[in-house]
N, C-alpha and C. Protein backbone atom coordinates (compact mmCIF):
# COMPACT_ATOMS: atom_id res chain seq x y z
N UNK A 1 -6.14 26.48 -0.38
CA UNK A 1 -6.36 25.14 -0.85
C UNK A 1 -7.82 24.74 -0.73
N UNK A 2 -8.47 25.04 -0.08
CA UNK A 2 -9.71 24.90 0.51
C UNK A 2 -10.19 25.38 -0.43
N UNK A 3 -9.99 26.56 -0.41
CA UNK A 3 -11.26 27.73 -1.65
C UNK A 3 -11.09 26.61 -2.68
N UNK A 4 -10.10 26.07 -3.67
CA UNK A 4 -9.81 25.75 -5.05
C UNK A 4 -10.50 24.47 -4.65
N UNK A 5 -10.14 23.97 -3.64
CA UNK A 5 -11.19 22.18 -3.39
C UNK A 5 -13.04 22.52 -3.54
N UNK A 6 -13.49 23.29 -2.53
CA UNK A 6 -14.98 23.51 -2.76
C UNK A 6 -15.01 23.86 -4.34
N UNK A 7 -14.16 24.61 -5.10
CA UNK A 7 -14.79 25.59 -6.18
C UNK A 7 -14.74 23.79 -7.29
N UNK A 8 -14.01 23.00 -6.85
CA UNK A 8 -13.76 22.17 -7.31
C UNK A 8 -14.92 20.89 -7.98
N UNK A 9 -15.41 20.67 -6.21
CA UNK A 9 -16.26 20.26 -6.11
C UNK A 9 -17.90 20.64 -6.66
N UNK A 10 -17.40 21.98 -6.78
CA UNK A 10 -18.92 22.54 -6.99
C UNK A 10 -19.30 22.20 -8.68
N UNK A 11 -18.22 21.93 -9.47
CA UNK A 11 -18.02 21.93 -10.77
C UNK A 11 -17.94 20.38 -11.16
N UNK A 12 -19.03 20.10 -12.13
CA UNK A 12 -19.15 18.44 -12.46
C UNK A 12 -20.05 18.53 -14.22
N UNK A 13 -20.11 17.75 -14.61
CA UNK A 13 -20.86 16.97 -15.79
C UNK A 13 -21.19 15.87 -15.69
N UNK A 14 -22.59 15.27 -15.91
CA UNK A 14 -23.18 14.57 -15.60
C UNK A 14 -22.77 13.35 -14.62
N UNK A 15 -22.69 14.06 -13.76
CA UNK A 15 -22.49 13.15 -11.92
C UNK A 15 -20.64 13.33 -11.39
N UNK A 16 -19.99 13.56 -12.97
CA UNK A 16 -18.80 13.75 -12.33
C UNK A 16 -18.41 14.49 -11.64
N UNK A 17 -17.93 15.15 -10.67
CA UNK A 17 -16.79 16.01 -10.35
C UNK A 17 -15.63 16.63 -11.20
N UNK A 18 -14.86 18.09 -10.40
CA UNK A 18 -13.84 18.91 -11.54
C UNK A 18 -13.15 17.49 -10.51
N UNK A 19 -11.73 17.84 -11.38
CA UNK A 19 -10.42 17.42 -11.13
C UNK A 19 -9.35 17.54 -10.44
N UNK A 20 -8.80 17.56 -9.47
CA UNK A 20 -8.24 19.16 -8.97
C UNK A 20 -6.63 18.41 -8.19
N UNK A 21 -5.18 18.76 -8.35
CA UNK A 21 -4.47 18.14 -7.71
C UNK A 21 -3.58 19.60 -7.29
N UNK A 22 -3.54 19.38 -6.03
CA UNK A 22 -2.96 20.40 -5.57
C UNK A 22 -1.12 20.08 -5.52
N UNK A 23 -0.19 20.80 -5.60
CA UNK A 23 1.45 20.42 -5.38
C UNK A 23 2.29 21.12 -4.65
N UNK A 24 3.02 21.00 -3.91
CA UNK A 24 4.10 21.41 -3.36
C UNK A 24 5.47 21.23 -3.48
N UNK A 25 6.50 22.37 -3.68
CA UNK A 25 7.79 21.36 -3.35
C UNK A 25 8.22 21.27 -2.50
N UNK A 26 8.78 20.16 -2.10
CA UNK A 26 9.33 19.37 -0.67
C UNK A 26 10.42 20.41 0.16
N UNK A 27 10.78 21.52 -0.48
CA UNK A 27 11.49 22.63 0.11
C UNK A 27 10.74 23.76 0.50
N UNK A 28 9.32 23.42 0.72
CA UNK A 28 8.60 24.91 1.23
C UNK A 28 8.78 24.91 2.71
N UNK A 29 8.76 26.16 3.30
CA UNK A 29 8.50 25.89 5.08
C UNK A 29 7.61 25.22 4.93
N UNK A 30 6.12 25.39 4.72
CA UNK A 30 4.85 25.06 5.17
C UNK A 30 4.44 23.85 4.78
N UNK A 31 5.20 22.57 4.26
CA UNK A 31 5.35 21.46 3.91
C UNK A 31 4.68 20.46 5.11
N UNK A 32 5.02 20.95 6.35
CA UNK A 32 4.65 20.02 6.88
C UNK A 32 2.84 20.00 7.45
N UNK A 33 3.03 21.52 7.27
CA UNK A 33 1.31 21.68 7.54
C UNK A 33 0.58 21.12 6.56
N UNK A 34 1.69 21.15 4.89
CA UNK A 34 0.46 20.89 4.04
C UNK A 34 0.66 19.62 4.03
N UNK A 35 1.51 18.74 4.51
CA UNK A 35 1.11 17.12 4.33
C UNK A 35 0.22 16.66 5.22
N UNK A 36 -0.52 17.76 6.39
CA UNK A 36 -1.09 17.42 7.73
C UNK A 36 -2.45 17.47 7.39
N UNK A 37 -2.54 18.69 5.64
CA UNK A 37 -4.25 19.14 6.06
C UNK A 37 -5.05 18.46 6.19
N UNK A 38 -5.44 17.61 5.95
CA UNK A 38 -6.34 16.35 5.86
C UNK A 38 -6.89 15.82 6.75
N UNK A 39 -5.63 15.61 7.82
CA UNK A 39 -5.63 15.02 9.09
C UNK A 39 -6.45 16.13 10.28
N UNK A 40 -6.39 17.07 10.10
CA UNK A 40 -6.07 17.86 11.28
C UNK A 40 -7.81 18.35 11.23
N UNK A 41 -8.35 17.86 9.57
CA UNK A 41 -9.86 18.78 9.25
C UNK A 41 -10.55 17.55 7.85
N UNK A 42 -11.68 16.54 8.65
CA UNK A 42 -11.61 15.95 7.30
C UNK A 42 -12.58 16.37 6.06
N UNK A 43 -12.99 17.63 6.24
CA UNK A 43 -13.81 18.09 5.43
C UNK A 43 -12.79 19.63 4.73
N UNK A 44 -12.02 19.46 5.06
CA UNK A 44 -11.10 20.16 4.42
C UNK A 44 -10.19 19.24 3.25
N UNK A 45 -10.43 20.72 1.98
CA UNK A 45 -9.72 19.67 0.59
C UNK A 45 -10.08 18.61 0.25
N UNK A 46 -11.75 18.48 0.47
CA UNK A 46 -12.14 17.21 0.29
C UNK A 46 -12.32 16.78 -1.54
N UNK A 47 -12.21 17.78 -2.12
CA UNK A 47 -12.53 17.50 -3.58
C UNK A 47 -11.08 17.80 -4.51
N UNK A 48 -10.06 17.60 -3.97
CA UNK A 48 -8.62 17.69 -4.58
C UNK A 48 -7.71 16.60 -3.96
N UNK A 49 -6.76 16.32 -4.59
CA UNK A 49 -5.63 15.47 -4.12
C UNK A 49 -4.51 16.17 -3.91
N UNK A 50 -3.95 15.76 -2.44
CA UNK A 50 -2.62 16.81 -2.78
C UNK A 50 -1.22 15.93 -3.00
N UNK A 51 -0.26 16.50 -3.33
CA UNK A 51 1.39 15.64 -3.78
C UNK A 51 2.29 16.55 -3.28
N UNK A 52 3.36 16.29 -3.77
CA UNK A 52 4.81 16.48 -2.74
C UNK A 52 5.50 16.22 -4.44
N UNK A 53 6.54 17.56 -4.32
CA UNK A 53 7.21 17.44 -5.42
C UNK A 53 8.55 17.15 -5.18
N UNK A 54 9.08 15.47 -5.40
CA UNK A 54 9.95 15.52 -4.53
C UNK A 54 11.45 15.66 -5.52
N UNK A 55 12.41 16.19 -4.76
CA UNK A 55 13.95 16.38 -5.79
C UNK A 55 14.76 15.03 -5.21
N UNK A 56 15.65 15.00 -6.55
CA UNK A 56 16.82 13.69 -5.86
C UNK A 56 17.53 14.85 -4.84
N UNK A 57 17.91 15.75 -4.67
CA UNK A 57 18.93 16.57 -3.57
C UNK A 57 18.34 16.06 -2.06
N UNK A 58 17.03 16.01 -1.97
CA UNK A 58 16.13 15.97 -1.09
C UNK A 58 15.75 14.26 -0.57
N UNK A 59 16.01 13.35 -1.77
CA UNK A 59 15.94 12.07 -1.43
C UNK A 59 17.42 11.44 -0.92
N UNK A 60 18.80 11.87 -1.62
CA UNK A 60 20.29 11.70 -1.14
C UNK A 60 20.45 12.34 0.34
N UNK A 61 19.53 12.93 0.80
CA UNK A 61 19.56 13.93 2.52
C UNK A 61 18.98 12.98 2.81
N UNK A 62 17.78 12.10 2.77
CA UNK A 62 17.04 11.23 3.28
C UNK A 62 17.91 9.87 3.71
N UNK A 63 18.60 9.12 1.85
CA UNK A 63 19.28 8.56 2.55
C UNK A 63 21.04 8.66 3.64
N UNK A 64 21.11 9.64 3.57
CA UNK A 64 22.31 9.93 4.15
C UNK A 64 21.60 10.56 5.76
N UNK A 65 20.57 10.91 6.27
CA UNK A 65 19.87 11.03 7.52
C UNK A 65 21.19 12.45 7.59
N UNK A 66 20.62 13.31 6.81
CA UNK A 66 21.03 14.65 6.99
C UNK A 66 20.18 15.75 6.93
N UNK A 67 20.36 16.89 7.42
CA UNK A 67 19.70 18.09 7.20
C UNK A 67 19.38 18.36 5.70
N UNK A 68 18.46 19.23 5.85
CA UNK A 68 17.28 19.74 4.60
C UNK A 68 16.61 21.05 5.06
N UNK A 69 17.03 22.08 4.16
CA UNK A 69 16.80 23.29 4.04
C UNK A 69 15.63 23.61 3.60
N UNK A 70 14.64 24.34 4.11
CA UNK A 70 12.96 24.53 3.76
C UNK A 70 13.20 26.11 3.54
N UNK A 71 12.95 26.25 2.15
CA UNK A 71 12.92 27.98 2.06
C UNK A 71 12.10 28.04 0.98
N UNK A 72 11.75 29.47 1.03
CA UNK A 72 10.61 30.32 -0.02
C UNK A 72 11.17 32.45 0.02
N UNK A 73 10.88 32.56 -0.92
CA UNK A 73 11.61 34.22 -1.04
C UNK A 73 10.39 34.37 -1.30
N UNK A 74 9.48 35.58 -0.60
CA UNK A 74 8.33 36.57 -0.87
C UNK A 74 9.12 37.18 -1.79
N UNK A 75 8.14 37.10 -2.93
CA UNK A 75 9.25 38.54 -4.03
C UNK A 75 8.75 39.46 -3.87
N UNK A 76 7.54 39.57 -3.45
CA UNK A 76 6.59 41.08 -2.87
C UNK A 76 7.89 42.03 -1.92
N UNK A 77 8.73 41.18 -1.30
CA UNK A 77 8.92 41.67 -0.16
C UNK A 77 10.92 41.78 0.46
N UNK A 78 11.01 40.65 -0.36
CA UNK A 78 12.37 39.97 -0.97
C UNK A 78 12.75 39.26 0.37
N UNK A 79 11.98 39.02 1.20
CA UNK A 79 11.69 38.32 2.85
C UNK A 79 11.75 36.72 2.21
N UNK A 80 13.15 36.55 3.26
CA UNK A 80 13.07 35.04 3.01
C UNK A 80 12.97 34.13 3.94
N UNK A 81 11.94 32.78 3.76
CA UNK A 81 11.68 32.34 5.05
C UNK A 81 12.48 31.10 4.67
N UNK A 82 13.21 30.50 5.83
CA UNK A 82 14.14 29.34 5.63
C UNK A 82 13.82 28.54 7.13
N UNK A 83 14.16 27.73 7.42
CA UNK A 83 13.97 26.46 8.44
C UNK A 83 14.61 25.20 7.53
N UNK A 84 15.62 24.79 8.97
CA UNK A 84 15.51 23.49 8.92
C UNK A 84 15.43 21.97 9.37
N UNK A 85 15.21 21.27 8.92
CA UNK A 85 14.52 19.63 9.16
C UNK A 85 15.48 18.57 8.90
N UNK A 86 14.99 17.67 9.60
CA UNK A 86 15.78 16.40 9.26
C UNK A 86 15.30 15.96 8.27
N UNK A 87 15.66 15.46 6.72
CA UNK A 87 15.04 14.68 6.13
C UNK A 87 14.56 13.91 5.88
N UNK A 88 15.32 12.95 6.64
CA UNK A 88 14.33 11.49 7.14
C UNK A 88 13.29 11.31 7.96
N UNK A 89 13.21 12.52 8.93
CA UNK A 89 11.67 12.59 9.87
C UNK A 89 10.90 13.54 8.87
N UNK A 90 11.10 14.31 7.96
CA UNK A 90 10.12 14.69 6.92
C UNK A 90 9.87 13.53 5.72
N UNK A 91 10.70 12.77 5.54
CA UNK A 91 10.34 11.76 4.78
C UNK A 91 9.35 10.40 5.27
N UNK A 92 9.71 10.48 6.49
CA UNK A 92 9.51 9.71 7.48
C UNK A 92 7.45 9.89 7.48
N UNK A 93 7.59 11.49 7.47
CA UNK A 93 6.08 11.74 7.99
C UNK A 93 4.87 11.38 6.91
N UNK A 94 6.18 11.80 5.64
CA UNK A 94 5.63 12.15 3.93
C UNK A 94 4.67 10.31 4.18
N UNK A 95 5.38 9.09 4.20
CA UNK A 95 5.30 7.95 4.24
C UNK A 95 4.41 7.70 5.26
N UNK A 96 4.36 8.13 6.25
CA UNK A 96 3.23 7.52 7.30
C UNK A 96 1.72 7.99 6.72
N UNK A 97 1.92 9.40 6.52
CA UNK A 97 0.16 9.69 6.14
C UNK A 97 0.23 9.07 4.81
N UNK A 98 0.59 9.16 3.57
CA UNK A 98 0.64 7.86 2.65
C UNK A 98 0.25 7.00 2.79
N UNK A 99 0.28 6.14 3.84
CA UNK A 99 -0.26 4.92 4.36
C UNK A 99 -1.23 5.20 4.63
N UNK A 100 -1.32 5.86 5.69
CA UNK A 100 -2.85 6.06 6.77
C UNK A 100 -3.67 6.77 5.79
N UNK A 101 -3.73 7.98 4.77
CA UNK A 101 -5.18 8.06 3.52
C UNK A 101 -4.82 7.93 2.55
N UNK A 102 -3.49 7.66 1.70
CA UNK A 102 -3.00 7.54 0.52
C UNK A 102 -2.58 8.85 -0.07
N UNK A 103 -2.57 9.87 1.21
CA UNK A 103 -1.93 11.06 0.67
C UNK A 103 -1.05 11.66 1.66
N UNK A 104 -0.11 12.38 1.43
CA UNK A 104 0.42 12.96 -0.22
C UNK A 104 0.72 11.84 -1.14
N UNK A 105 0.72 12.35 -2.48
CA UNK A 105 1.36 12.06 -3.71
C UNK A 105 2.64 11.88 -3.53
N UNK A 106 3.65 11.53 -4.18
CA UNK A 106 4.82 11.84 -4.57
C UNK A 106 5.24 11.78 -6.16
N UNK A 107 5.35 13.03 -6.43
CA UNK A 107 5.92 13.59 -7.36
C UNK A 107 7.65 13.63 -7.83
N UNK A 108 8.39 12.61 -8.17
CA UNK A 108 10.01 12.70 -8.75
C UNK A 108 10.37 13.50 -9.65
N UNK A 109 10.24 15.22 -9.29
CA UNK A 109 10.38 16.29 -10.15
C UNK A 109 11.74 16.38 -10.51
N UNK A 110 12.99 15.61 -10.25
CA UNK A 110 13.64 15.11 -11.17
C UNK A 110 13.86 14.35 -12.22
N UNK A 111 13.10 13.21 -11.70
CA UNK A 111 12.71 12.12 -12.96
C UNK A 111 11.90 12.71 -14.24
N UNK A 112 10.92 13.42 -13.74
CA UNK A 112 9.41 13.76 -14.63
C UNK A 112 10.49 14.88 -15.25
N UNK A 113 11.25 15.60 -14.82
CA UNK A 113 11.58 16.86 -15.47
C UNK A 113 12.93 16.19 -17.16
N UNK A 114 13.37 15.04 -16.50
CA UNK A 114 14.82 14.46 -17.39
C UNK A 114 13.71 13.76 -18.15
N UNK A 115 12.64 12.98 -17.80
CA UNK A 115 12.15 11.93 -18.65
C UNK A 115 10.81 12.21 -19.50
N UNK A 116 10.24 13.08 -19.48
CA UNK A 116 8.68 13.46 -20.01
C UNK A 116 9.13 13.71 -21.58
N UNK A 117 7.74 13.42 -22.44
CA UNK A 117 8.29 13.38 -23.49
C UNK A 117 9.00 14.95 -24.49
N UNK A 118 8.62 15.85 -23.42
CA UNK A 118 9.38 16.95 -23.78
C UNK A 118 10.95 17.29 -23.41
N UNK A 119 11.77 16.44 -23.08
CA UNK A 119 12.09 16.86 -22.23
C UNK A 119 13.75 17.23 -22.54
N UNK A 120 13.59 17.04 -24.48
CA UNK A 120 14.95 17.50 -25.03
C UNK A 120 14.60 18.96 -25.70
N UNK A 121 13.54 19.58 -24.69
CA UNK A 121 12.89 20.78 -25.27
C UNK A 121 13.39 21.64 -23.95
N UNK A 122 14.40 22.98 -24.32
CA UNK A 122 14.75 23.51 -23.35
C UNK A 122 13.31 24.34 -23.49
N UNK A 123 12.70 24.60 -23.88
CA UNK A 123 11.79 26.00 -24.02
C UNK A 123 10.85 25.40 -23.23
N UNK A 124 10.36 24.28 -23.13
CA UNK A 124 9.02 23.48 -22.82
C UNK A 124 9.12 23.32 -21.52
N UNK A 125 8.66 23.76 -20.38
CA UNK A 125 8.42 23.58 -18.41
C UNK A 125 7.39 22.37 -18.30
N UNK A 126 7.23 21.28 -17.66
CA UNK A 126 6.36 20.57 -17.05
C UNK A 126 5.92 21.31 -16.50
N UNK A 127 4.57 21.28 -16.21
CA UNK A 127 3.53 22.06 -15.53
C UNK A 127 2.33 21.22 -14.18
N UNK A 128 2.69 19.88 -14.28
CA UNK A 128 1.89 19.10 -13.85
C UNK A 128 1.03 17.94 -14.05
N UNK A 129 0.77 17.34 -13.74
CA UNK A 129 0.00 16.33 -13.75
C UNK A 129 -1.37 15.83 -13.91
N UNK A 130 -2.16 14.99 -14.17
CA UNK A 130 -3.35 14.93 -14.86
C UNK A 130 -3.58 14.23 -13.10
N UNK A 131 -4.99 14.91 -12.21
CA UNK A 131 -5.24 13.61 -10.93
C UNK A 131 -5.97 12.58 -11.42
């Protein structure tokens, strides 16, 4: 994340800066480190924004104060890493740093996926967002 923020930064037209929004989905293990980076280093990712791609499966755990499954499959390796969290103290955390620098993002990769104007296009993937 770092590398893509400096390379980010380093790239401008007349006084601007590149653009750069970094994403996650709310089911990775490493979710909670990446809603932390900011905090923990403030010259880290200083020239990107990061977001949280969040699912309704993941917001109905929140309100129901149930478990939430964090997984990722290495396909290099077919190694799968899983953990899990309460959703409401990961939602909980998503919302506090929100407040305290205005990041993460939140991303409704259910909404954006049913409502974008592609979105009676089976062939067509959302890809992301403009920061």
């Amino acid at each position: 994340m770092d590398l893509y923020s400096m390379v980010t930064g380093l790239i401008g037209q007349k006084g601007r800066r590149g653009a750069l929004m970094i994403n996650i989905d709310v089911n990775h293990p490493d979710i909670e480190h990446f809603i932390d980076i900011k905090n923990s280093d403030s010259e880290k990712v200083r020239f990107a924004n990061i977001s949280i791609n969040i699912t309704d499966d993941f917001m109905r755990q929140v309100v129901t104060d149930g478990d939430y499954e964090l997984n990722f499959k290495v396909e290099a390796t077919g190694e799968v890493i899983s953990k899990v969290v309460k959703a409401r103290e990961l939602f909980r955390k998503i919302a506090e740093n929100n407040h305290k620098m205005a990041e993460p993002g939140a991303l409704f990769k259910d909404k954006i996926d049913n409502w974008h104007l592609m979105s009676h296009d089976p062939t067509f993937e959302y890809a992301g967002v403009n920061p």
